[in-house]
Protein backbone atom coordinates (compact mmCIF):
# COMPACT_ATOMS: atom_id res chain seq x y z
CA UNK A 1 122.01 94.16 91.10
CA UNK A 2 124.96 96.46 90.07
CA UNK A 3 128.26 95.04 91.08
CA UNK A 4 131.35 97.61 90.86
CA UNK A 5 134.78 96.40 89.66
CA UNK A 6 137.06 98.27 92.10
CA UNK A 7 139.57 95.74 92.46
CA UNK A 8 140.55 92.17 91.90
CA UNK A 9 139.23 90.91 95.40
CA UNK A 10 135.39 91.76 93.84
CA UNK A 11 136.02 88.87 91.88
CA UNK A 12 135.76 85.67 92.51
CA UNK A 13 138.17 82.82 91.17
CA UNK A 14 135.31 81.28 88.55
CA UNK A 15 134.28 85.01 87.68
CA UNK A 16 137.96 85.57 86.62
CA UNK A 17 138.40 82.16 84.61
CA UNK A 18 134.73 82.91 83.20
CA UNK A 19 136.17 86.35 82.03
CA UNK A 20 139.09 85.18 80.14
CA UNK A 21 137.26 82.75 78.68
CA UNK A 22 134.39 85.41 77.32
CA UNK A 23 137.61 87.16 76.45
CA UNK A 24 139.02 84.55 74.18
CA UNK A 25 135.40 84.09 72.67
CA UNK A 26 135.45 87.78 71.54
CA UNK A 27 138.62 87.89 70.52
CA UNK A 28 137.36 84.82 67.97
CA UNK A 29 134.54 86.79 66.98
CA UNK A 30 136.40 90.00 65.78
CA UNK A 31 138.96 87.70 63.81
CA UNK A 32 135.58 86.18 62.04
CA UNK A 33 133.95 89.45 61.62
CA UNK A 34 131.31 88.73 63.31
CA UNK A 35 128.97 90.92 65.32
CA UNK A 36 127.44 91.17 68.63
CA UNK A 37 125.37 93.73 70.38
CA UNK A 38 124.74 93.12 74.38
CA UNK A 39 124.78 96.27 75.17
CA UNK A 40 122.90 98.01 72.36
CA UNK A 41 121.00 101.35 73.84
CA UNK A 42 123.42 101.02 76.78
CA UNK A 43 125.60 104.68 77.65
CA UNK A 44 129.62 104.19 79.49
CA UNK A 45 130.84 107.48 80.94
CA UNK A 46 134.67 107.19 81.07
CA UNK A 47 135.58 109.86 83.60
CA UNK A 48 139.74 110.37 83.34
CA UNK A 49 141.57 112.47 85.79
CA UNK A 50 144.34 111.44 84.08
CA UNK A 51 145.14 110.92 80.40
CA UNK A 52 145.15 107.63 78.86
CA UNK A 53 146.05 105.82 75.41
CA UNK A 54 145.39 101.96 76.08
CA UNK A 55 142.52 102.51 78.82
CA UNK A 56 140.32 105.27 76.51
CA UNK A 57 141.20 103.53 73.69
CA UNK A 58 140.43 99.80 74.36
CA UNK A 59 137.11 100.93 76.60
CA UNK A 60 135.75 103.09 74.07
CA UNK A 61 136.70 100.70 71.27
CA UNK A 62 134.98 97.78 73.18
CA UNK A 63 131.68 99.63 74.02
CA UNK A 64 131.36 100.17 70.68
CA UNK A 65 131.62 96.73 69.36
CA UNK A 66 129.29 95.68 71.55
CA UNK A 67 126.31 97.78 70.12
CA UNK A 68 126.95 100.56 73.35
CA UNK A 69 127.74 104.27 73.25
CA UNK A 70 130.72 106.73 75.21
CA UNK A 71 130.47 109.97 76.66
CA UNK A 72 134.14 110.63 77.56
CA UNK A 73 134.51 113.31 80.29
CA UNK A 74 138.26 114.95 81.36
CA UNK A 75 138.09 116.42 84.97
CA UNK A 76 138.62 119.55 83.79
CA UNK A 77 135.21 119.23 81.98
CA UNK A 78 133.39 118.88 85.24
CA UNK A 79 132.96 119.89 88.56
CA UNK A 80 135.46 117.63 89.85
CA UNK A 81 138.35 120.37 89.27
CA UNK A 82 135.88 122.88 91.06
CA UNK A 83 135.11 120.63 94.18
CA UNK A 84 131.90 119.29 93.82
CA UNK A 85 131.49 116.70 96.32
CA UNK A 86 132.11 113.24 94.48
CA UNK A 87 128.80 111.61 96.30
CA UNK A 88 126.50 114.38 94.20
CA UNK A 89 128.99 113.52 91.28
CA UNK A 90 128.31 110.14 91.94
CA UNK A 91 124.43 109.85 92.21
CA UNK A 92 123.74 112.85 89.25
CA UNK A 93 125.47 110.02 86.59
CA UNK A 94 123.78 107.11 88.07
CA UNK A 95 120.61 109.07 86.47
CA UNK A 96 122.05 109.65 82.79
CA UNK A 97 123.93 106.45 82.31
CA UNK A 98 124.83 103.04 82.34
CA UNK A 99 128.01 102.65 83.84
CA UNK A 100 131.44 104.46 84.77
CA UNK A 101 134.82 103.72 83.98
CA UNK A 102 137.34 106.49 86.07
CA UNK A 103 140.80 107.05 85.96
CA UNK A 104 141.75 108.94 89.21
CA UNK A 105 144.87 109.82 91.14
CA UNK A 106 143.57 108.31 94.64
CA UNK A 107 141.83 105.50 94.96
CA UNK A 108 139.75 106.48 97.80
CA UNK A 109 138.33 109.41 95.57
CA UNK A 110 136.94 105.94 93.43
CA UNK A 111 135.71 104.21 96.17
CA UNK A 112 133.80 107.25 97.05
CA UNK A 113 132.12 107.32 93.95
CA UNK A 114 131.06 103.59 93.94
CA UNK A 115 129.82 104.08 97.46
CA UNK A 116 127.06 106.63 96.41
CA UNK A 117 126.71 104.88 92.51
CA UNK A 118 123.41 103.04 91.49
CA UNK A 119 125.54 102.19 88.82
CA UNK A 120 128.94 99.84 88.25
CA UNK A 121 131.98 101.85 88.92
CA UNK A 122 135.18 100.27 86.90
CA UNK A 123 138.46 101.19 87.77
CA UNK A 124 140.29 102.64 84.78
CA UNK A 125 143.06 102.88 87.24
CA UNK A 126 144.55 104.57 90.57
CA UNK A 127 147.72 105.05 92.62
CA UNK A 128 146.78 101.40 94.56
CA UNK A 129 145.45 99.70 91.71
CA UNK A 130 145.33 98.95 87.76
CA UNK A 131 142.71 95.51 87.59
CA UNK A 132 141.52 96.03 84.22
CA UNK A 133 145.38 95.72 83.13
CA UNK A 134 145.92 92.44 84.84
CA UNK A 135 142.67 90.75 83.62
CA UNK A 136 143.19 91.43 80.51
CA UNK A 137 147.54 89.78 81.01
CA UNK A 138 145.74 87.07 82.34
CA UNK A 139 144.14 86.27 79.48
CA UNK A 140 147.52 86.90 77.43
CA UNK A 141 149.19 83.89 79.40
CA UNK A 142 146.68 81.26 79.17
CA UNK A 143 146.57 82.10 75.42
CA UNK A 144 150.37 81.45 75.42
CA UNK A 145 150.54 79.06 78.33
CA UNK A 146 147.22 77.46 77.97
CA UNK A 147 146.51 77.74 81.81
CA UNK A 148 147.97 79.64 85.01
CA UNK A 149 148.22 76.89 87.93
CA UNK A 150 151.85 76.25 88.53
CA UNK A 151 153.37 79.29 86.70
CA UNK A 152 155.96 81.29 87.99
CA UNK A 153 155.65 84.88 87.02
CA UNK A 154 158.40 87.68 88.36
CA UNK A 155 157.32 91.01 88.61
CA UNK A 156 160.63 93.18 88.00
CA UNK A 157 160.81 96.45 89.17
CA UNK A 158 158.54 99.18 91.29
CA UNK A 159 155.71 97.83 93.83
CA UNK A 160 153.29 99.76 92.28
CA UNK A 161 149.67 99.62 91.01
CA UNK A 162 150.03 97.10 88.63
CA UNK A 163 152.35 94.80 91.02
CA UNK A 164 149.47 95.20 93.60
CA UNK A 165 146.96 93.91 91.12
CA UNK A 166 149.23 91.34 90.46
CA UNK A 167 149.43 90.34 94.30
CA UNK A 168 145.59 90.59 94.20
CA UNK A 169 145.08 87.97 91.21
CA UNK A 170 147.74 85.44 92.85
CA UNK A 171 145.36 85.15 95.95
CA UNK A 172 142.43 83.97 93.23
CA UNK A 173 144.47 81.69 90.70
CA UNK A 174 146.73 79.32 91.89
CA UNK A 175 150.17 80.31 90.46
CA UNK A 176 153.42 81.55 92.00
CA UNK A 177 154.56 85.03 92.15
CA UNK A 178 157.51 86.74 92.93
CA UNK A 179 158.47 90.10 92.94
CA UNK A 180 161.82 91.91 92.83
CA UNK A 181 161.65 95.55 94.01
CA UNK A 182 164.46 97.67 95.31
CA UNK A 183 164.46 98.52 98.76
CA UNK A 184 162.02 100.92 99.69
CA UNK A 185 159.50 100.13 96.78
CA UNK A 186 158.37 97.21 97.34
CA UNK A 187 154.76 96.54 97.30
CA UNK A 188 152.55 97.67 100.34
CA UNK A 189 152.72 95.14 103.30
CA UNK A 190 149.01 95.14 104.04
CA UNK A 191 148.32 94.40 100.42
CA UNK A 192 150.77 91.34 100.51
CA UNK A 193 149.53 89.95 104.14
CA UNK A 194 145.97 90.21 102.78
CA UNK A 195 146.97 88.08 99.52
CA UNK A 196 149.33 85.87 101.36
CA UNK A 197 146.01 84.73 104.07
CA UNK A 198 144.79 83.21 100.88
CA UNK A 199 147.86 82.35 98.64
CA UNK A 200 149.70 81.06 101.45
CA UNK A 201 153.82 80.62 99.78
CA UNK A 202 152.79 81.74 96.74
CA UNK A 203 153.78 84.67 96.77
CA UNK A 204 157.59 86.42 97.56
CA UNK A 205 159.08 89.86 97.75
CA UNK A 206 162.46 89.90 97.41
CA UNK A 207 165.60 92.43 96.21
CA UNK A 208 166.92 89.79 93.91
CA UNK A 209 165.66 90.28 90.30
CA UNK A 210 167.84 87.12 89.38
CA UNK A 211 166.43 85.58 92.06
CA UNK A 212 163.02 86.31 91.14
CA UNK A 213 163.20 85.33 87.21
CA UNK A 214 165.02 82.04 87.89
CA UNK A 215 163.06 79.63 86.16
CA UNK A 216 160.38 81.80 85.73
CA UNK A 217 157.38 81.80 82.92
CA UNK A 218 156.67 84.79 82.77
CA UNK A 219 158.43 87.92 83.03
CA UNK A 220 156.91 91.38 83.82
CA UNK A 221 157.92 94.96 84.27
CA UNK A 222 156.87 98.05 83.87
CA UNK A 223 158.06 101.87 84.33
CA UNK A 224 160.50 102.97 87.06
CA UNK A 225 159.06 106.56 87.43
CA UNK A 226 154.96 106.41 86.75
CA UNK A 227 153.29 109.60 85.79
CA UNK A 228 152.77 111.92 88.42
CA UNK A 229 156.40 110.92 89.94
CA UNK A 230 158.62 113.26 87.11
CA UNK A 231 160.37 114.82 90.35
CA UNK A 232 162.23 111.41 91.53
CA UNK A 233 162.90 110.43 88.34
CA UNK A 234 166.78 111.20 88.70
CA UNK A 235 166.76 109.01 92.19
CA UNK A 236 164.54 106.21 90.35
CA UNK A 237 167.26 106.00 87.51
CA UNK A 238 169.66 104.88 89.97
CA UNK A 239 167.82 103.24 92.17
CA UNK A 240 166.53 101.06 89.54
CA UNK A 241 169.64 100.47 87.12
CA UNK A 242 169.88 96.41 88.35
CA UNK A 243 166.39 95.64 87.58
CA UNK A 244 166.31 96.35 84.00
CA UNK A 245 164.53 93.40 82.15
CA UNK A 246 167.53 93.09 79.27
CA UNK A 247 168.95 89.57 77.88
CA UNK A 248 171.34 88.71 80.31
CA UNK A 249 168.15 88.79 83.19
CA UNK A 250 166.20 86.92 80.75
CA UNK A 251 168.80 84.13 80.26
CA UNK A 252 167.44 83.17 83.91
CA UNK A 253 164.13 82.38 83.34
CA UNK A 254 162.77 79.39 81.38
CA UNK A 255 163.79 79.03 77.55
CA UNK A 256 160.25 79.50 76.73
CA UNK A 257 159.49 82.33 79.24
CA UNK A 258 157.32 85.32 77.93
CA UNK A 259 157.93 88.67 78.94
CA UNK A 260 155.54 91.48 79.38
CA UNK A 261 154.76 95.07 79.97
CA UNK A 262 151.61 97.08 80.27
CA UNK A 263 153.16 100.23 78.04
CA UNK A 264 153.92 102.61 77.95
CA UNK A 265 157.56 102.00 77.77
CA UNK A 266 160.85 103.46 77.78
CA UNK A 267 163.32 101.26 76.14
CA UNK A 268 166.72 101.03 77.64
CA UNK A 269 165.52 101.75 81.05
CA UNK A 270 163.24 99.13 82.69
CA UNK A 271 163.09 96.67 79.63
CA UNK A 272 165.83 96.75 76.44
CA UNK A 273 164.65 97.24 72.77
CA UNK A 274 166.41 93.83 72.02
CA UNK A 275 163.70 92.08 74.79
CA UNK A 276 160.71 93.87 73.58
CA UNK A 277 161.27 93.49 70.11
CA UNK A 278 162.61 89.86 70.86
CA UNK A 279 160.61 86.48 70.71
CA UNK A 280 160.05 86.25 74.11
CA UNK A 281 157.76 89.88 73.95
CA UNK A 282 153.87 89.52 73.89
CA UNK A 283 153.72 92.85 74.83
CA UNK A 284 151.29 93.94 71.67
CA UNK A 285 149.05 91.37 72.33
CA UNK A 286 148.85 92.10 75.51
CA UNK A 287 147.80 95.58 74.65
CA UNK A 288 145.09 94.00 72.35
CA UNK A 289 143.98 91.65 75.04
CA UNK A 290 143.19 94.93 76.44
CA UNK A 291 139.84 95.26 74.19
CA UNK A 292 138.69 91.55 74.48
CA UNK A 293 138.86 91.38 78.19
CA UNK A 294 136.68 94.34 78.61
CA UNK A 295 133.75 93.39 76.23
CA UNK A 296 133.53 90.18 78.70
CA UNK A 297 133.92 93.29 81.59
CA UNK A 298 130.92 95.46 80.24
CA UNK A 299 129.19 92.67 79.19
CA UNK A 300 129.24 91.23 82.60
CA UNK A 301 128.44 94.38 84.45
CA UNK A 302 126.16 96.39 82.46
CA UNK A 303 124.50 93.34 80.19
């Protein structure tokens, strides 16, 4: 039965721990060389609306590996930029192949598509959410951490797609998260209520990024001004300029706190070259996490 990976709430709490586990496992493999074809025969479209390093990369990378093949398609190769209706879109590449990973600007232009898909429909990401990203930084901390229950991580900067994936995966694993936004970007309310039903004081929005990283594991950020925003970047810069992850917000947080970011990133706005160059920084593994998580993805959804 296909199963579409839209967002962290179409997975359950074992399904998650049974990824990052299938993550670590591949991750072992590659460092022994060995080989492993699940998906051998098997065809991903990756279907970007917008254009991608990490994502295309790591996807095209991992279907590879595991025996697959990749037809990568830009919008502006199909009839998407002329205004064919997504459901045709949808239903034609349910008959050529095996699964679709899209990177789109709305997410109810993705949700469309899975709606009229007889195949699974992975979110590369969209303006509400980026899931792949935070699987993949889940398995980052257990590797470091060697589980999740009980760890504070602070999300440090804009409510945006990644903090909302964030919000999703603390109401399915039982850690703590706050998040320190600036007023007027904070993460969306009704994605926070819905969490918070499950993850009841687990989760906290404040203004405070000191507040937030005290005594915290983990620290994350990521970009003030995401693409597609270039016209407030001027207003982000100063809206922003306390919650720049640098050592003096770090000195907060636990001695043996990690910090992250999902890249790209500009150094010397939302996180300092000293801090992601420092030995707190896992943010390249993270970014190869990237490619182990989403074997244990395809292999779940299109093995």
């Amino acid at each position: 039965m296909k199963k579409h990976f839209l967002s962290l709430w179409d997975l359950s709490t074992y399904e998650i721990e049974h990824l990052v586990q299938r993550a670590s496992e591949y991750k072992d493999m590659r460092l022994k060389g060995q080989v492993h074809h699940p998906l051998k025969g098997k065809i991903l479209a990756l279907i970007f609306e917008k254009p991608s390093t990490r994502t295309r990369v790591s996807f095209e990378a991992s279907m590879y590996h595991l025996g697959g093949n990749v037809i990568y398609v830009g919008t502006q190769e199909t009839q998407l930029a002329r205004g064919e209706p997504l459901s045709d879109i949808a239903r034609v590449l349910s008959r050529y192949v095996d699964g679709t990973v899209v990177r789109c600007t709305t997410h109810a232009h993705l949700e469309e598509l899975a709606k009229y898909s007889g195949i699974p429909v992975i979110n590369g990401l969209t303006d509400l959410y980026h899931p792949c990203q935070v699987l993949s930084d889940l398995v980052t901390i257990v590797e470091r951490k060697g589980e999740l229950k009980g760890l504070k991580i602070a999300w440090v900067g804009d409510g945006n797609n990644v903090a909302h994936s964030w919000i999703n995966a603390a109401s399915r694993m039982e850690f703590r998260l706050h998040l320190a936004c600036p007023k007027d970007y904070e993460p969306r309310i009704d994605i926070v209520d819905r969490a918070l039903n499950v993850a009841k004081g687990r989760i906290e929005v404040t203004h405070d990024p000191k507040k937030a990283v005290r005594g915290a594991d983990i620290i994350y950020t990521d970009v003030w001004t995401s693409m597609g925003q270039e016209n407030e970047e001027e207003r982000r810069r100063r809206d922003f300029r306390d919650y720049r992850v640098n050592e003096a917000l770090l000195s907060y947080a636990k001695d043996d706190a990690i910090v992250m970011h999902c890249l790209p990133a500009h150094r010397g706005e939302e996180i300092t070259h000293e801090v992601i160059e420092g030995r707190h920084s896992v943010v390249f593994d993270q970014a190869e996490n990237r490619l182990h998580l989403q074997k244990a993805l395809l292999e779940m959804l299109l093995g």
